[in-house]
Protein backbone atom coordinates (compact mmCIF):
# COMPACT_ATOMS: atom_id res chain seq x y z
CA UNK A 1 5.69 -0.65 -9.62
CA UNK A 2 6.12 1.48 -6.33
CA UNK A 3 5.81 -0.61 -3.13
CA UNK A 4 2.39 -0.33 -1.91
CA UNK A 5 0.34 -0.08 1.38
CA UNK A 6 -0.43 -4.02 2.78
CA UNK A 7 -2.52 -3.34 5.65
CA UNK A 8 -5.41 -1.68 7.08
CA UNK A 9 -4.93 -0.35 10.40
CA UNK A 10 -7.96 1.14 12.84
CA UNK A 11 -7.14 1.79 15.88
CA UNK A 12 -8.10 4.08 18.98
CA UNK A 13 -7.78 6.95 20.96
CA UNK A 14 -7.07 5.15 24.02
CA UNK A 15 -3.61 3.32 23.32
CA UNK A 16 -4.43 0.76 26.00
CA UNK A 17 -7.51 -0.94 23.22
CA UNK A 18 -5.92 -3.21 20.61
CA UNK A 19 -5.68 -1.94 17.46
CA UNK A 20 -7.04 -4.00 14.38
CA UNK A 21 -4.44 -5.05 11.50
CA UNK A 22 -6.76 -6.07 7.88
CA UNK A 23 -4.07 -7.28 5.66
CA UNK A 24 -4.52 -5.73 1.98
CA UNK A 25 -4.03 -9.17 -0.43
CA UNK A 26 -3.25 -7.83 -4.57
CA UNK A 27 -5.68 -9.42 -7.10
CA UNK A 28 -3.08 -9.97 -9.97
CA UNK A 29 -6.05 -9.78 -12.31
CA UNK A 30 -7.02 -6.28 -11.48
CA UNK A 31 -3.81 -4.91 -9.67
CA UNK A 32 -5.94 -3.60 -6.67
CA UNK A 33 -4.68 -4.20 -3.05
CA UNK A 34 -8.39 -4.80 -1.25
CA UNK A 35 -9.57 -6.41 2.35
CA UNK A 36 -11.62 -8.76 -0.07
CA UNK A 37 -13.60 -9.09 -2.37
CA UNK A 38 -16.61 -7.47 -0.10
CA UNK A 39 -16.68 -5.52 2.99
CA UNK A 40 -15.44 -7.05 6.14
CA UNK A 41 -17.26 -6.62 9.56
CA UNK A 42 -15.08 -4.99 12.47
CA UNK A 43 -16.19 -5.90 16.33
CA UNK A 44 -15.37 -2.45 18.39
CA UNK A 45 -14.13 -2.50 21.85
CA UNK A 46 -17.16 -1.14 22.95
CA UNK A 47 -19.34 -3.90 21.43
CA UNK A 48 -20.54 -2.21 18.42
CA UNK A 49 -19.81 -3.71 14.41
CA UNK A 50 -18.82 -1.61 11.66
CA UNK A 51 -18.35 -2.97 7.98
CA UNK A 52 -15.14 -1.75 6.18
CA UNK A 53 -13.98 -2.15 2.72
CA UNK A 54 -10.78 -0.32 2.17
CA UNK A 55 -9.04 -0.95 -1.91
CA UNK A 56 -5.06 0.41 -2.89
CA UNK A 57 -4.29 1.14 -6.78
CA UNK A 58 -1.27 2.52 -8.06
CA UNK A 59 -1.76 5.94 -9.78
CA UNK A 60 1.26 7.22 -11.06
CA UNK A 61 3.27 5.76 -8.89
CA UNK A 62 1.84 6.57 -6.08
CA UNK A 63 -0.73 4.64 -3.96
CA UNK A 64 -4.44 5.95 -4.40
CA UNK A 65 -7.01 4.65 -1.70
CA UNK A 66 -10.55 4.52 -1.18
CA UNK A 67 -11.74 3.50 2.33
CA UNK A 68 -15.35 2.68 3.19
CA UNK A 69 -17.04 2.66 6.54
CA UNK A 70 -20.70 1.37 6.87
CA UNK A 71 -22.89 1.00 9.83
CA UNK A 72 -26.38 1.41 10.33
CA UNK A 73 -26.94 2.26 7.15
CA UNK A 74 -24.55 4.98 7.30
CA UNK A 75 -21.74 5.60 4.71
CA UNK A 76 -18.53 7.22 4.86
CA UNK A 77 -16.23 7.43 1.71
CA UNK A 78 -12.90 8.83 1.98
CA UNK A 79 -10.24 8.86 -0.82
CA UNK A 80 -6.87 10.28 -1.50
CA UNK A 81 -3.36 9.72 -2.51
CA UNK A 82 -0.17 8.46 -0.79
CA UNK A 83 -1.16 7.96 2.74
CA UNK A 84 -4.86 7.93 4.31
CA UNK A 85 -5.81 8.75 8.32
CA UNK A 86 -9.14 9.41 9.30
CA UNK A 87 -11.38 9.62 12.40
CA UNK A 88 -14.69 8.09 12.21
CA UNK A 89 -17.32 8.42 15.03
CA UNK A 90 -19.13 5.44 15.24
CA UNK A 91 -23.10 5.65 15.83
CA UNK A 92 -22.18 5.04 19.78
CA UNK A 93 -19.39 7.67 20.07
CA UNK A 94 -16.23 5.87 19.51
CA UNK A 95 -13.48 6.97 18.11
CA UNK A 96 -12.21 4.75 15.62
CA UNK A 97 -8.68 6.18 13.42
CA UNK A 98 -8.07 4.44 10.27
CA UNK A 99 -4.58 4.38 8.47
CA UNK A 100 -3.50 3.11 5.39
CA UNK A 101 0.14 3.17 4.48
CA UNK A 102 2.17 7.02 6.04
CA UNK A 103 2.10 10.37 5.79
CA UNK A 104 3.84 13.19 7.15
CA UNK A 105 2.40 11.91 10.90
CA UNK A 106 4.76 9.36 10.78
């Protein structure tokens, strides 16, 4: 099995806020890499909470991730292969990237 993504990473435009590490943990039963077993909540720098749920699976030897923002009763649902980095605008205007293993910005 290919070596696969162990963290979560969101993080912000302005490099001077600290970013937020989620470690991935693998459930030997089902072989997913997940922040839990349920979404986990996220305090913002600017005092807002988002809920993110963010799950790693190898497909073909190669990592394929799903990555789940909820606030408000807003969802965003992103999923691709290899390497995942995304902007999501939360409901009060922030910024917040997410990343999940690389990509060709690395």
């Amino acid at each position: 099995m290919s070596t696969l993504p162990d963290h979560l990473r969101l993080f912000f435009r302005d490099e001077s806020m600290q970013s937020v590490l989620l470690p991935l943990t693998r459930d030997e039963e089902s072989g997913l890499c997940t922040v839990g077993d349920r979404e986990v909540a996220v305090d913002l720098p600017n005092g807002e909470t988002i809920n993110v749920y963010a799950e790693v699976a190898e497909h073909e030897g190669v990592a394929d991730i799903s990555l789940s923002i909820i606030q408000d009763g807003r969802d965003f649902d992103v999923r691709c292969l290899g390497g995942l980095i995304v902007n999501y605008t939360s409901a009060g205007g922030m910024d917040v990237l997410c990343q999940i293993g690389t990509g060709p910005w690395d």
